[in-house]
N, C-alpha and C. Protein backbone atom coordinates (compact mmCIF):
# COMPACT_ATOMS: atom_id res chain seq x y z
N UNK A 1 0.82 -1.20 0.00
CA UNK A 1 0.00 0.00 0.00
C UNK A 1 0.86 1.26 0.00
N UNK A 2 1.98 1.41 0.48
CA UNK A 2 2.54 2.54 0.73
C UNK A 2 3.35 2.74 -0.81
N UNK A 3 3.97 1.91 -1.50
CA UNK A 3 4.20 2.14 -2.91
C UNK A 3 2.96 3.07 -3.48
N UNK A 4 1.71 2.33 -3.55
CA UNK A 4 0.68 2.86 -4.71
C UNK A 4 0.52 4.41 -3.59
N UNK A 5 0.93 4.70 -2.74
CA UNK A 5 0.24 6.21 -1.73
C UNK A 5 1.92 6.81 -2.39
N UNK A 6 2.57 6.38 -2.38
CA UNK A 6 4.31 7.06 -3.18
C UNK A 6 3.61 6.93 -4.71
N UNK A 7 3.27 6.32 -5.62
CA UNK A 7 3.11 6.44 -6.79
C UNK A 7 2.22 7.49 -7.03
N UNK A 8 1.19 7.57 -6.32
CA UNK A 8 0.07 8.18 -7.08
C UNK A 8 0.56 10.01 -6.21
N UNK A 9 1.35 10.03 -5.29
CA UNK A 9 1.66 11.25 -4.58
C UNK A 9 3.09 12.13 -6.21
N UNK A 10 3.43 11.09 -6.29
CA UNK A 10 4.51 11.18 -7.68
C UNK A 10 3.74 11.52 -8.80
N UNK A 11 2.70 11.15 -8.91
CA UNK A 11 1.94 11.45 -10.14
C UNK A 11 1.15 12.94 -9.69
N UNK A 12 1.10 12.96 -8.89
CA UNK A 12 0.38 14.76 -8.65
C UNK A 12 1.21 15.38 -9.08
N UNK A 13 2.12 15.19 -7.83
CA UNK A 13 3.31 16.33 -8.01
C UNK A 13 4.07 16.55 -9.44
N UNK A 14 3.91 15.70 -10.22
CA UNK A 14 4.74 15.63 -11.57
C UNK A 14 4.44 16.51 -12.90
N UNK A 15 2.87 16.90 -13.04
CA UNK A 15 3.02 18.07 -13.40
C UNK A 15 3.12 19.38 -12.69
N UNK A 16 3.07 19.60 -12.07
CA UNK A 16 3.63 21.06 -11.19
C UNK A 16 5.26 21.03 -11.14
N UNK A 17 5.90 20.14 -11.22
CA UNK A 17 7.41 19.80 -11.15
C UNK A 17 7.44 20.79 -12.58
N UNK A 18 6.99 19.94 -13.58
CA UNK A 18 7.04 20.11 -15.42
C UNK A 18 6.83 22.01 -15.50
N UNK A 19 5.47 22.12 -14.87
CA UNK A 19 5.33 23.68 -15.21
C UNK A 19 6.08 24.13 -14.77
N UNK A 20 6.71 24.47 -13.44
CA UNK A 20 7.83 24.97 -12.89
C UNK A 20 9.01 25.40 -13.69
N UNK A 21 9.33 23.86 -13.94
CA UNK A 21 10.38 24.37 -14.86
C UNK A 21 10.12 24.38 -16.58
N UNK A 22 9.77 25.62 -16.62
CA UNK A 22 9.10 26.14 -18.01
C UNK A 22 9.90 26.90 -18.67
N UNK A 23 9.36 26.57 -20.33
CA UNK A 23 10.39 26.82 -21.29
C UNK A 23 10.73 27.72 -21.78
N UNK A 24 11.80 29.02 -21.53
CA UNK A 24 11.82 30.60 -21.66
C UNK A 24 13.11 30.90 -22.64
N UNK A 25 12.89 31.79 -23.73
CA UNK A 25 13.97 32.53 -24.06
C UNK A 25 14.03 33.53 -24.63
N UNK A 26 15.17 34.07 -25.33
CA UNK A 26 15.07 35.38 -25.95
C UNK A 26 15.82 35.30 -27.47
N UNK A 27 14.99 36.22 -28.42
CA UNK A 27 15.63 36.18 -29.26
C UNK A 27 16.16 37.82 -29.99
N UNK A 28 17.60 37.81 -30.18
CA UNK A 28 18.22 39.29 -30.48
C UNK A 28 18.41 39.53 -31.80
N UNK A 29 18.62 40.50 -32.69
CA UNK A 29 19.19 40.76 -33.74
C UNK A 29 19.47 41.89 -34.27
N UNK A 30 20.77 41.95 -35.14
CA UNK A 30 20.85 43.21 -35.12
C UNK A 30 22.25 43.27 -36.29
N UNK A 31 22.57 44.49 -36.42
CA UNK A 31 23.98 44.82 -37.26
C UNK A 31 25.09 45.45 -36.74
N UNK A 32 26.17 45.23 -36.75
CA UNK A 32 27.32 45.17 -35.90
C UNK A 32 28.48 45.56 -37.06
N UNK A 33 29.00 46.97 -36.62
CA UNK A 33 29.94 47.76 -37.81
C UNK A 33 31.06 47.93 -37.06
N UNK A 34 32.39 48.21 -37.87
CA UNK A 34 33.55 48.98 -37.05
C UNK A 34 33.56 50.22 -37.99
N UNK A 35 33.01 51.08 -37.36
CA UNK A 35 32.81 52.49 -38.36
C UNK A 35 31.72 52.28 -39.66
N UNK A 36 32.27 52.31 -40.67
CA UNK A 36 31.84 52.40 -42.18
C UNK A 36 31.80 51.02 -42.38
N UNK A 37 32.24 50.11 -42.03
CA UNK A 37 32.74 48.85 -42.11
C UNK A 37 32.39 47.47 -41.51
N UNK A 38 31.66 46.27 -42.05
CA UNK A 38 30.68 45.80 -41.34
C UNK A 38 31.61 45.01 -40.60
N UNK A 39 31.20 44.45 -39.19
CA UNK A 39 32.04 43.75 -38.30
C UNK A 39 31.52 42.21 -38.29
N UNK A 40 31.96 41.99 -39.52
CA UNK A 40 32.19 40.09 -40.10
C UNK A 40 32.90 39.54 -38.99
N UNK A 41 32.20 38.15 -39.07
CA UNK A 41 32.90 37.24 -38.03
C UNK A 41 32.88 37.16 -36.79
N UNK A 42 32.40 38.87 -35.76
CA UNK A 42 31.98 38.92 -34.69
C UNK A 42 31.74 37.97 -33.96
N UNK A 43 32.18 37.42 -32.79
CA UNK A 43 31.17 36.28 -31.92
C UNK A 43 30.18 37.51 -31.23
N UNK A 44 28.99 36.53 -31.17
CA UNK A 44 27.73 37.33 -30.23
C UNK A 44 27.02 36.23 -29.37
N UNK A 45 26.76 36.51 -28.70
CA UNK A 45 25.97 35.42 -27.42
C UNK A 45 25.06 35.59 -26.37
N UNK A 46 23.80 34.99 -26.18
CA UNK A 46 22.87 35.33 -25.38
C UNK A 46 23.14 34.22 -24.47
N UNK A 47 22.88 34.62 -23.31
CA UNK A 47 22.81 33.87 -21.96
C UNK A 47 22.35 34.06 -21.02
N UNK A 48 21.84 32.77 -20.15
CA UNK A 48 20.74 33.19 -19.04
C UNK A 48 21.66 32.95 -17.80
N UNK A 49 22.10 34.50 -17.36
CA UNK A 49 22.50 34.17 -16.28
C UNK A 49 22.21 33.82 -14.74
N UNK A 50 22.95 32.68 -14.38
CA UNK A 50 22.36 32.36 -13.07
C UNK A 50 23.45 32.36 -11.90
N UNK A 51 22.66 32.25 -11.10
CA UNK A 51 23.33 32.54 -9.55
C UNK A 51 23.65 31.79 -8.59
N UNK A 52 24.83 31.49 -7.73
CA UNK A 52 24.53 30.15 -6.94
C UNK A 52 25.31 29.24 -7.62
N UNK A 53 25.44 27.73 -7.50
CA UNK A 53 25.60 26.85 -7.93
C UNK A 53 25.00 26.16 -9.74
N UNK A 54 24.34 26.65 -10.22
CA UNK A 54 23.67 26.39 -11.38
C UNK A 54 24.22 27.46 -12.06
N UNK A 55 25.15 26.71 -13.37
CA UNK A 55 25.88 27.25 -14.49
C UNK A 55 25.05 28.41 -15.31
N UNK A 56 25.85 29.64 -15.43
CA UNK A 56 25.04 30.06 -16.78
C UNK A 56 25.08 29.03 -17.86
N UNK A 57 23.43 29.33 -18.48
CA UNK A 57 22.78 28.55 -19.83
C UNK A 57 23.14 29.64 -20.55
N UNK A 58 24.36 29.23 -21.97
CA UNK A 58 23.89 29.34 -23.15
C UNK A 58 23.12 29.13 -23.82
N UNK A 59 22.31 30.33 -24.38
CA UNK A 59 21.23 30.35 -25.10
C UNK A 59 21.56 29.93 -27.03
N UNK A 60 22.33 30.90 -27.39
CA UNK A 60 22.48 31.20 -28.82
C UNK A 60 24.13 31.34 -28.75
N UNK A 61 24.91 31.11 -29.60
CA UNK A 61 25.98 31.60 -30.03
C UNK A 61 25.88 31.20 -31.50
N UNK A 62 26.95 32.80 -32.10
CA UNK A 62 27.12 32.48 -33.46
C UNK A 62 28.34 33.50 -33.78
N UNK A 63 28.21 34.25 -35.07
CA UNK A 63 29.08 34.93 -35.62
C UNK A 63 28.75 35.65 -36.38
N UNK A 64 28.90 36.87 -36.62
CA UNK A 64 28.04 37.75 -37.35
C UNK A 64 28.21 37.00 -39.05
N UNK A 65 27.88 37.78 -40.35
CA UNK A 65 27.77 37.50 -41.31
C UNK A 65 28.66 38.40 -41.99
N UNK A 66 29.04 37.93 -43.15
CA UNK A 66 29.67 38.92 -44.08
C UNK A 66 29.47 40.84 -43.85
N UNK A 67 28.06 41.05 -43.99
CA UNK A 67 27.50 42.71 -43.34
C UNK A 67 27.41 42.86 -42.43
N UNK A 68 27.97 41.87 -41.19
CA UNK A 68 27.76 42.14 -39.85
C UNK A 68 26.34 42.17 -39.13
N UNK A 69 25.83 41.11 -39.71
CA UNK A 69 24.34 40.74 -38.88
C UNK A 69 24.38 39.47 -38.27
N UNK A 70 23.25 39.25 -37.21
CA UNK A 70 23.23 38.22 -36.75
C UNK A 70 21.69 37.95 -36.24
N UNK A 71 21.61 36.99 -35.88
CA UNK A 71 20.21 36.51 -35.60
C UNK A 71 20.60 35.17 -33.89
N UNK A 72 20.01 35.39 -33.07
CA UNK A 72 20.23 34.65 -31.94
C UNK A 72 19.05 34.77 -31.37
N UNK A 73 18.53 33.34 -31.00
CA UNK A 73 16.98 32.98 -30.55
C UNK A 73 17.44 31.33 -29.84
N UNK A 74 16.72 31.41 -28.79
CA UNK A 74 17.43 30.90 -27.81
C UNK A 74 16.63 30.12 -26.43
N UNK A 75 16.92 29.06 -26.45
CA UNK A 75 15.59 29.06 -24.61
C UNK A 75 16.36 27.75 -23.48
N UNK A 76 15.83 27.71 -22.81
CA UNK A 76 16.13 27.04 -21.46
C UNK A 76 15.15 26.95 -20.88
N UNK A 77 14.79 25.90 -20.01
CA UNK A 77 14.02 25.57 -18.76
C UNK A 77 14.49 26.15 -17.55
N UNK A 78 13.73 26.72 -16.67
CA UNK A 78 14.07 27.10 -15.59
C UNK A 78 12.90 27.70 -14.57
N UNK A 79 13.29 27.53 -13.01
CA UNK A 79 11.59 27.53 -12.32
C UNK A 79 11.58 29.19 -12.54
N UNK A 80 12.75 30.07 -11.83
CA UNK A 80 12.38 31.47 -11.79
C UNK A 80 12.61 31.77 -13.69
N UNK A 81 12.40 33.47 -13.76
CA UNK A 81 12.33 33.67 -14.71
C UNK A 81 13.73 34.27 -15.23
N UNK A 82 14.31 33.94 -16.37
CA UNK A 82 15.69 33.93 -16.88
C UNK A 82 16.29 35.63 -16.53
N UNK A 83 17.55 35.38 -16.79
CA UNK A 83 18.34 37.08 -16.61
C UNK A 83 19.29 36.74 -17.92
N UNK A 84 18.42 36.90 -18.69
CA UNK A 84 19.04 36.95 -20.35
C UNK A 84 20.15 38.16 -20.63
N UNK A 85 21.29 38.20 -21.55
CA UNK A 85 22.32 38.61 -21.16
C UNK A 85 22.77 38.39 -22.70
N UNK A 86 23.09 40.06 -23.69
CA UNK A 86 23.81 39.65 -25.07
C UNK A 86 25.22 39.88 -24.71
N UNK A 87 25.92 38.94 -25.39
CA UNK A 87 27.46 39.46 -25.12
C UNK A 87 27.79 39.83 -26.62
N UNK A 88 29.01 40.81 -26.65
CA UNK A 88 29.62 40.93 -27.84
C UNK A 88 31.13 40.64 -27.69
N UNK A 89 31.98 39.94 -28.38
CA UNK A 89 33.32 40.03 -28.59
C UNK A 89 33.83 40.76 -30.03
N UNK A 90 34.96 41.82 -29.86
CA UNK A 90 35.00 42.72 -30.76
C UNK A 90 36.46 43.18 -31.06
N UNK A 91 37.06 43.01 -32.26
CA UNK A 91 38.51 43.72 -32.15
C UNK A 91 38.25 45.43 -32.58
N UNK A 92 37.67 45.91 -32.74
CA UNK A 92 37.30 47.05 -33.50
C UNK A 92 37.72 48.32 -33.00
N UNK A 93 38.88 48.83 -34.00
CA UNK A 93 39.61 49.83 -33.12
C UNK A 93 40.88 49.33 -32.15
N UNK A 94 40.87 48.22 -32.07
CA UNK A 94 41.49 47.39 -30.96
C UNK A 94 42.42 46.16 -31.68
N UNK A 95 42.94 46.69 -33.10
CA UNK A 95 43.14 45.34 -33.24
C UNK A 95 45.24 45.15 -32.82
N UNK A 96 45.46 46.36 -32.17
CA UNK A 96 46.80 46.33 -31.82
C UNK A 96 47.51 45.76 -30.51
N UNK A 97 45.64 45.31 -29.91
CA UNK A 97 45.48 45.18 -28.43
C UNK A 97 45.37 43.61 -28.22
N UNK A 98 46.41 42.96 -27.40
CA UNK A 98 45.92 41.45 -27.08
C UNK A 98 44.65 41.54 -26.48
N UNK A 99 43.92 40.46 -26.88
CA UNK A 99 42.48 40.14 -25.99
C UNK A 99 41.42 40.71 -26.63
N UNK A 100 40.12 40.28 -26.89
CA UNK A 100 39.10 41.32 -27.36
C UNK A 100 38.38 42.07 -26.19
N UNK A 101 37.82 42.98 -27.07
CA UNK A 101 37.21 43.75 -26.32
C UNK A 101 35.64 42.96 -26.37
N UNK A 102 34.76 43.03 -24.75
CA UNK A 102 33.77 42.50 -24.43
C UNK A 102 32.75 43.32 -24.16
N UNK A 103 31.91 43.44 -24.47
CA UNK A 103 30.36 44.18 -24.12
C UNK A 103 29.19 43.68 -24.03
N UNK A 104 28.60 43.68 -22.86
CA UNK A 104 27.20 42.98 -21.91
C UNK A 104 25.91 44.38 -22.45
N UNK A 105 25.46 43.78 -23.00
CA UNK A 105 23.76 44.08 -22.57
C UNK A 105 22.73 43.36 -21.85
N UNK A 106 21.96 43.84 -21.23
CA UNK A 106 21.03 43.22 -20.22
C UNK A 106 19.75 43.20 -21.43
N UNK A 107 18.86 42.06 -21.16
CA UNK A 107 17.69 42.16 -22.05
C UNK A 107 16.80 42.16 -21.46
N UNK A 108 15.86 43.23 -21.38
CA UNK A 108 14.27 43.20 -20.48
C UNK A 108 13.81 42.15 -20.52
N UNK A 109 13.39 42.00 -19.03
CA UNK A 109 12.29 40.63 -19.19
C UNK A 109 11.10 40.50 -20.01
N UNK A 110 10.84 41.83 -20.72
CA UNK A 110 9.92 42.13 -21.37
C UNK A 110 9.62 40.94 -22.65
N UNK A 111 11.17 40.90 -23.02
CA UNK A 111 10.96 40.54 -24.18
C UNK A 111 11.20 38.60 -23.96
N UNK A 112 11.27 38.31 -22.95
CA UNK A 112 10.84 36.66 -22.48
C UNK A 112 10.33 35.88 -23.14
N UNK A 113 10.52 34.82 -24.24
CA UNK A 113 9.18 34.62 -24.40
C UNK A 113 9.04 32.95 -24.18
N UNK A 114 7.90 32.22 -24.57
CA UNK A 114 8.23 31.03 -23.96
C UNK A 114 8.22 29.84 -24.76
N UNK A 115 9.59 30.24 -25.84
CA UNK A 115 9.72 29.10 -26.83
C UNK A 115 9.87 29.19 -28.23
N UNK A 116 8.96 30.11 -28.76
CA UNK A 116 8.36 30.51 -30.20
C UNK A 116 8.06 32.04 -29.81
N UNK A 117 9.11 33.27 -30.20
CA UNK A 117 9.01 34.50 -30.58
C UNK A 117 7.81 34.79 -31.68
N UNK A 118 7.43 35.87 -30.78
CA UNK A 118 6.62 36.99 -31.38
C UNK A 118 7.23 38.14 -32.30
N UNK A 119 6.67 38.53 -33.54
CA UNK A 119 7.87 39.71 -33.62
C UNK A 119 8.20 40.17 -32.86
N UNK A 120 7.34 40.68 -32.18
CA UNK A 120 6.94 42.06 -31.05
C UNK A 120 7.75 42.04 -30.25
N UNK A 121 8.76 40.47 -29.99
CA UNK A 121 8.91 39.41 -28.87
C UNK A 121 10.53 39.70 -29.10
N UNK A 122 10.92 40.08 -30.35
CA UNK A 122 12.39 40.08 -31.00
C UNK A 122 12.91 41.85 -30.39
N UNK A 123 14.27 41.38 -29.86
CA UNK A 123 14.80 42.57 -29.60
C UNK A 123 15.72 42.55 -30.66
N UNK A 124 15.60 44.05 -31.46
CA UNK A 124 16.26 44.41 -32.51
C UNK A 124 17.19 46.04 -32.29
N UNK A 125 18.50 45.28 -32.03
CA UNK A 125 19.81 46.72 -31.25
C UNK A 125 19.70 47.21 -32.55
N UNK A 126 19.17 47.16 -33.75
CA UNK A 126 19.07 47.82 -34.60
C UNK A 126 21.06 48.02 -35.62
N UNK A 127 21.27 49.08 -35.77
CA UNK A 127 22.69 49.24 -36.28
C UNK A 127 23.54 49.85 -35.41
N UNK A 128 24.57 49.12 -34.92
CA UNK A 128 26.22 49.42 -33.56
C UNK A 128 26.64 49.55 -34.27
N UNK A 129 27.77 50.45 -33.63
CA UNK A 129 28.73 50.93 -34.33
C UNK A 129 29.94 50.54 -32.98
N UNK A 130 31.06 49.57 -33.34
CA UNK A 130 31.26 49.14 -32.32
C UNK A 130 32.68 50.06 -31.98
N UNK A 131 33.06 51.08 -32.45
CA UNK A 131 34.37 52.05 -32.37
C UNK A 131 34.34 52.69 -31.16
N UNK A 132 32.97 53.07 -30.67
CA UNK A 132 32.86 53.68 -29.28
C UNK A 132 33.08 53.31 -27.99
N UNK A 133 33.02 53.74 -26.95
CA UNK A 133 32.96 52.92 -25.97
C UNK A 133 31.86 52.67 -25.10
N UNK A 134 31.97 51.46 -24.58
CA UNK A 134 30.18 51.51 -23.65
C UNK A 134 30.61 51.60 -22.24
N UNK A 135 29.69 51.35 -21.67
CA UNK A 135 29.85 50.96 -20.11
C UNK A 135 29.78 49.30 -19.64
N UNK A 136 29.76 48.62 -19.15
CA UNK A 136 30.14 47.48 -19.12
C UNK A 136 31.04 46.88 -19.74
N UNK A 137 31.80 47.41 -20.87
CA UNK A 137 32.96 46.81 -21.42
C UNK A 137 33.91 46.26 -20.76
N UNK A 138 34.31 45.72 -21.37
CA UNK A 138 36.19 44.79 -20.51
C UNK A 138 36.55 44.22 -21.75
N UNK A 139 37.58 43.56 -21.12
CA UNK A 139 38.42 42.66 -22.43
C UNK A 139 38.43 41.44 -22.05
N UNK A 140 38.67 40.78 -22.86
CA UNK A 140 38.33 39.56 -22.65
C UNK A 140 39.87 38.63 -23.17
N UNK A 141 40.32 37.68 -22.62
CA UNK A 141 41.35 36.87 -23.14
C UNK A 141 40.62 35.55 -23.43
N UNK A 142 39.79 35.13 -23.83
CA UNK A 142 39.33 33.25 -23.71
C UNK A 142 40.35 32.81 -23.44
N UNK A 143 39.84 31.51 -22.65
CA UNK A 143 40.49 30.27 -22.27
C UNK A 143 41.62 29.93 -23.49
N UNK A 144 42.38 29.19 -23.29
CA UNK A 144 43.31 28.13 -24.57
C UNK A 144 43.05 26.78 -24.22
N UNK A 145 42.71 26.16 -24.86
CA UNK A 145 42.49 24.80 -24.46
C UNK A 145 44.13 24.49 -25.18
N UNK A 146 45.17 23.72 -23.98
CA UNK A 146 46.61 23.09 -24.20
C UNK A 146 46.31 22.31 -24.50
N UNK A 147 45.52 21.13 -24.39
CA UNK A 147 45.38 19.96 -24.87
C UNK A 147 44.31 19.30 -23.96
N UNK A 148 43.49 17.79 -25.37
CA UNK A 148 42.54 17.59 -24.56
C UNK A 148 42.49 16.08 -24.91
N UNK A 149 42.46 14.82 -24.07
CA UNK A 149 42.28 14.12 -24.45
C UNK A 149 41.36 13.14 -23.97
N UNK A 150 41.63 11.67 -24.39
CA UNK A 150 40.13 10.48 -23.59
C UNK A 150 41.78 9.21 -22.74
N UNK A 151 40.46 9.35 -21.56
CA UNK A 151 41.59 8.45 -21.19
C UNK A 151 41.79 6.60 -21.82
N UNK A 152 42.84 5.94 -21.90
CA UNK A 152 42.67 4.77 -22.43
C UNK A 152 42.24 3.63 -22.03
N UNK A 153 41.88 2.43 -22.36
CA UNK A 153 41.34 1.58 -21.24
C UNK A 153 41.74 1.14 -20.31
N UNK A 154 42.64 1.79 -19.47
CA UNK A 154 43.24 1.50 -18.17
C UNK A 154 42.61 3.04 -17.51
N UNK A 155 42.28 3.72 -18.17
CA UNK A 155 42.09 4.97 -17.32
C UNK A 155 43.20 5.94 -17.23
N UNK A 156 43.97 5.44 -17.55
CA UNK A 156 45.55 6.45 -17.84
C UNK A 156 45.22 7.39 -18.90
N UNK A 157 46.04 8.87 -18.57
CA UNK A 157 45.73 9.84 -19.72
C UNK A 157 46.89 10.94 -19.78
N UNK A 158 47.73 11.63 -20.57
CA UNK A 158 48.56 12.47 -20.51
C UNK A 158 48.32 13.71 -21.67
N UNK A 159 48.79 15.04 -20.63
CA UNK A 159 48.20 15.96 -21.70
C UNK A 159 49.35 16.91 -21.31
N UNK A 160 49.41 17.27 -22.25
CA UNK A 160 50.89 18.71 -22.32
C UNK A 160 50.69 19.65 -23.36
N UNK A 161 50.74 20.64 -23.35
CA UNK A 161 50.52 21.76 -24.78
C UNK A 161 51.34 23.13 -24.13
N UNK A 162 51.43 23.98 -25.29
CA UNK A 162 52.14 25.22 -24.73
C UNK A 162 50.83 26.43 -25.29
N UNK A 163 51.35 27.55 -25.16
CA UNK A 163 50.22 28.85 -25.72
C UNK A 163 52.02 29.84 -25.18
N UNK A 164 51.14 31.12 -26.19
CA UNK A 164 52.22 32.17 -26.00
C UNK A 164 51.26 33.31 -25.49
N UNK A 165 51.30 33.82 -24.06
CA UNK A 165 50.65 34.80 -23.65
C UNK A 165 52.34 36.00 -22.99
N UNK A 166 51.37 37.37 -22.57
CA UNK A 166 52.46 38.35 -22.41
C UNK A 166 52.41 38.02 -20.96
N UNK A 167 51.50 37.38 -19.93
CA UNK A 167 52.03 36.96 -18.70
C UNK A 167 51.67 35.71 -18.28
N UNK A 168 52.16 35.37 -17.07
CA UNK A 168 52.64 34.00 -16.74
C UNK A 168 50.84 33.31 -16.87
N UNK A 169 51.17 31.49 -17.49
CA UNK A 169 49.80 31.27 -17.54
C UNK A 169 49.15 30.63 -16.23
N UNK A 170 47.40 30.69 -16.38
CA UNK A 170 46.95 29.68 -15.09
C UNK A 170 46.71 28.62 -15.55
N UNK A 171 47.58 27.52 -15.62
CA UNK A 171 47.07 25.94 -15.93
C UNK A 171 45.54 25.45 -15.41
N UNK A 172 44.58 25.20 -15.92
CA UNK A 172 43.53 24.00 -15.02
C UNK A 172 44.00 22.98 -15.58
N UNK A 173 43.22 21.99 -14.76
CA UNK A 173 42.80 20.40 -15.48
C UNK A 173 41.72 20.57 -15.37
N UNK A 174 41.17 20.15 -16.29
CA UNK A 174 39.72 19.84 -16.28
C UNK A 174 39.64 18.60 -16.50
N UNK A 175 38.52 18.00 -15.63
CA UNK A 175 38.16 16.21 -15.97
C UNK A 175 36.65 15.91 -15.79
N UNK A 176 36.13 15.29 -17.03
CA UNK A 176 34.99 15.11 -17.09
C UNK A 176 34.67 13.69 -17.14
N UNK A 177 33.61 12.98 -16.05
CA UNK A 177 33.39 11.87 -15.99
C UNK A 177 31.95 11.14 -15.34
N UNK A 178 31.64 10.08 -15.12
CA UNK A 178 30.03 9.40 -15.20
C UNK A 178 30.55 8.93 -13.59
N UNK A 179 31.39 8.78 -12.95
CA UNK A 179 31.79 7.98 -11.49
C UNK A 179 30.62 8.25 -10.66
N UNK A 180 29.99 7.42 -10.49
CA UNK A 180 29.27 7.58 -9.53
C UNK A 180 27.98 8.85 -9.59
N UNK A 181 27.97 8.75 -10.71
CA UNK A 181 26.79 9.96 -11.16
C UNK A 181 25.85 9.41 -12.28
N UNK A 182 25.65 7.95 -12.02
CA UNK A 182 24.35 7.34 -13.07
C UNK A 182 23.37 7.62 -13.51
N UNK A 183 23.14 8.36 -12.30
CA UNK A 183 21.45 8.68 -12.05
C UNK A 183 21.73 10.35 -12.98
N UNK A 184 22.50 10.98 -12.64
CA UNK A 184 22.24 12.44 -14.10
C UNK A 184 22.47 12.18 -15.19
N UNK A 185 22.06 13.08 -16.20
CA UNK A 185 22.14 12.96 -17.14
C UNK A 185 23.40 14.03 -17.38
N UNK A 186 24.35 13.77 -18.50
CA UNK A 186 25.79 14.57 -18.79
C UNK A 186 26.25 14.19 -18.19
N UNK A 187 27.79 14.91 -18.17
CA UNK A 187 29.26 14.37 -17.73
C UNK A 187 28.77 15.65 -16.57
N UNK A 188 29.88 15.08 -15.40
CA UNK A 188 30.59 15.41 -14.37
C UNK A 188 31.41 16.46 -14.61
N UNK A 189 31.75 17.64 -13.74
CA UNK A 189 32.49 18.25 -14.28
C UNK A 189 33.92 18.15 -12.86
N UNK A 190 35.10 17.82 -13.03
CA UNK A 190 36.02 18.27 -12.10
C UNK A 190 36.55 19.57 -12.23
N UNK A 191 36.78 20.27 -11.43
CA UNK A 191 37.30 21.55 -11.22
C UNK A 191 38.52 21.99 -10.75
N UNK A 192 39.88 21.50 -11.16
CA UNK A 192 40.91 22.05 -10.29
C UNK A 192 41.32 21.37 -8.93
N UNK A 193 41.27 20.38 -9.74
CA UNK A 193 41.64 19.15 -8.64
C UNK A 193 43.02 19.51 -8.13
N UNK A 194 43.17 19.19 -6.57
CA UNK A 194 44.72 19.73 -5.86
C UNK A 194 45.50 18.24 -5.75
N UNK A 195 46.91 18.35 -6.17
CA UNK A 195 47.51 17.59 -5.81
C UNK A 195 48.59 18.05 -4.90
C-alpha cells in the first residue's frame, strides 16, 4: 500500500514539477559595424544568467555574417524567470590590443518569451557601431584549451601543450566523468583538482 500512496503522490506532483520548470527565451538581432565597415565574423551570445551553484545557460551563439548581422533565438528551462544577457566580442579599433574587447547588454524581461518568438517578442539593437565605448565593457582573453584528451582503457591519460601569452599562464585540469553519477544525465564536471 505505501508504494501505490508514493506512486500516485509522484503522479500529482509531476506536473507542477514540469510547469515549474518552463520553457523561456530570448531572441536578439541586429547589425554590428567597425565604423563604415561591417564587423564580419563577430562572436555574439545570449545567456541566461544564473546565480549560486547552477551554471550560466547558453542560449544562442554564433558569428556575425559577411555585413555584420546576426540573428540569436534561444531558450532554457528554468523555475524562476531567466536574466538573459547579449554578449559581444569585438577587435574594432582594438586590433593592436591582445584580448578582445567584451560588451554585456542586459535584455528586459519584457521581451521573455516562452519558446516561439513573437515579432513584437524580438529585440532588434538595430545598427552598432562598435568604435565607441560603452559601459560594461572589458576585455576579454578566452580560455586556450593546451590539450585535450580520452583516457585509455586502463584509465591512464597524458596531456601537455604550450600557448604564447604576455604573462605567466593559469594551468587547469579539467576532468569530465560518469563515477558515480548514473542517475544524471551529462558528464561530471572536475574543477581544479589539488595535488
Amino acid at each position: 500500500m505505501h508504494v501505490w500512496q508514493s506512486l500516485l503522490l509522484f503522479s500529482a506532483l509531476l506536473p507542477a514539477v514540469c510547469w515549474a520548470m518552463r520553457k523561456q527565451g530570448v531572441a536578439v538581432r541586429g547589425v554590428l559595424k567597425c565604423g563604415a565597415v561591417p564587423a564580419k565574423n563577430t562572436k555574439v551570445r545570449i545567456i541566461d544568467v544564473d546565480y549560486g551553484p547552477d551554471p550560466d545557460d547558453t542560449l544562442d551563439e554564433k558569428h556575425t555574417d559577411s555585413t555584420g548581422r546576426f540573428e540569436l533565438s534561444g531558450t532554457t528551462r528554468e523555475m524562476t524567470p531567466i536574466d538573459p544577457v547579449l554578449y559581444i566580442w569585438h577587435d574594432c579599433l582594438d586590433e593592436q590590443k591582445p584580448c578582445l574587447r567584451k560588451m554585456k547588454f542586459v535584455i528586459p524581461k519584457k521581451f521573455i518569451h516562452d519558446g516561439n518568438p513573437k515579432p513584437e517578442q524580438w529585440v532588434d539593437i538595430g545598427v552598432l557601431n562598435l568604435e565607441g565605448s560603452f559601459d560594461n565593457e572589458g576585455r576579454i582573453d578566452p580560455d586556450d584549451t593546451l590539450d585535450e584528451q580520452q583516457t585509455d582503457q586502463l584509465g591512464r591519460f597524458q596531456v601537455s601543450g604550450t600557448t604564447r601569452e604576455l604573462t605567466p599562464i593559469d594551468p587547469v585540469l579539467y576532468i569530465w566523468h560518469e563515477c558515480r553519477d548514473e542517475k544524471n544525465v551529462g558528464l561530471a564536471e572536475l574543477l581544479q583538482p589539488q595535488f
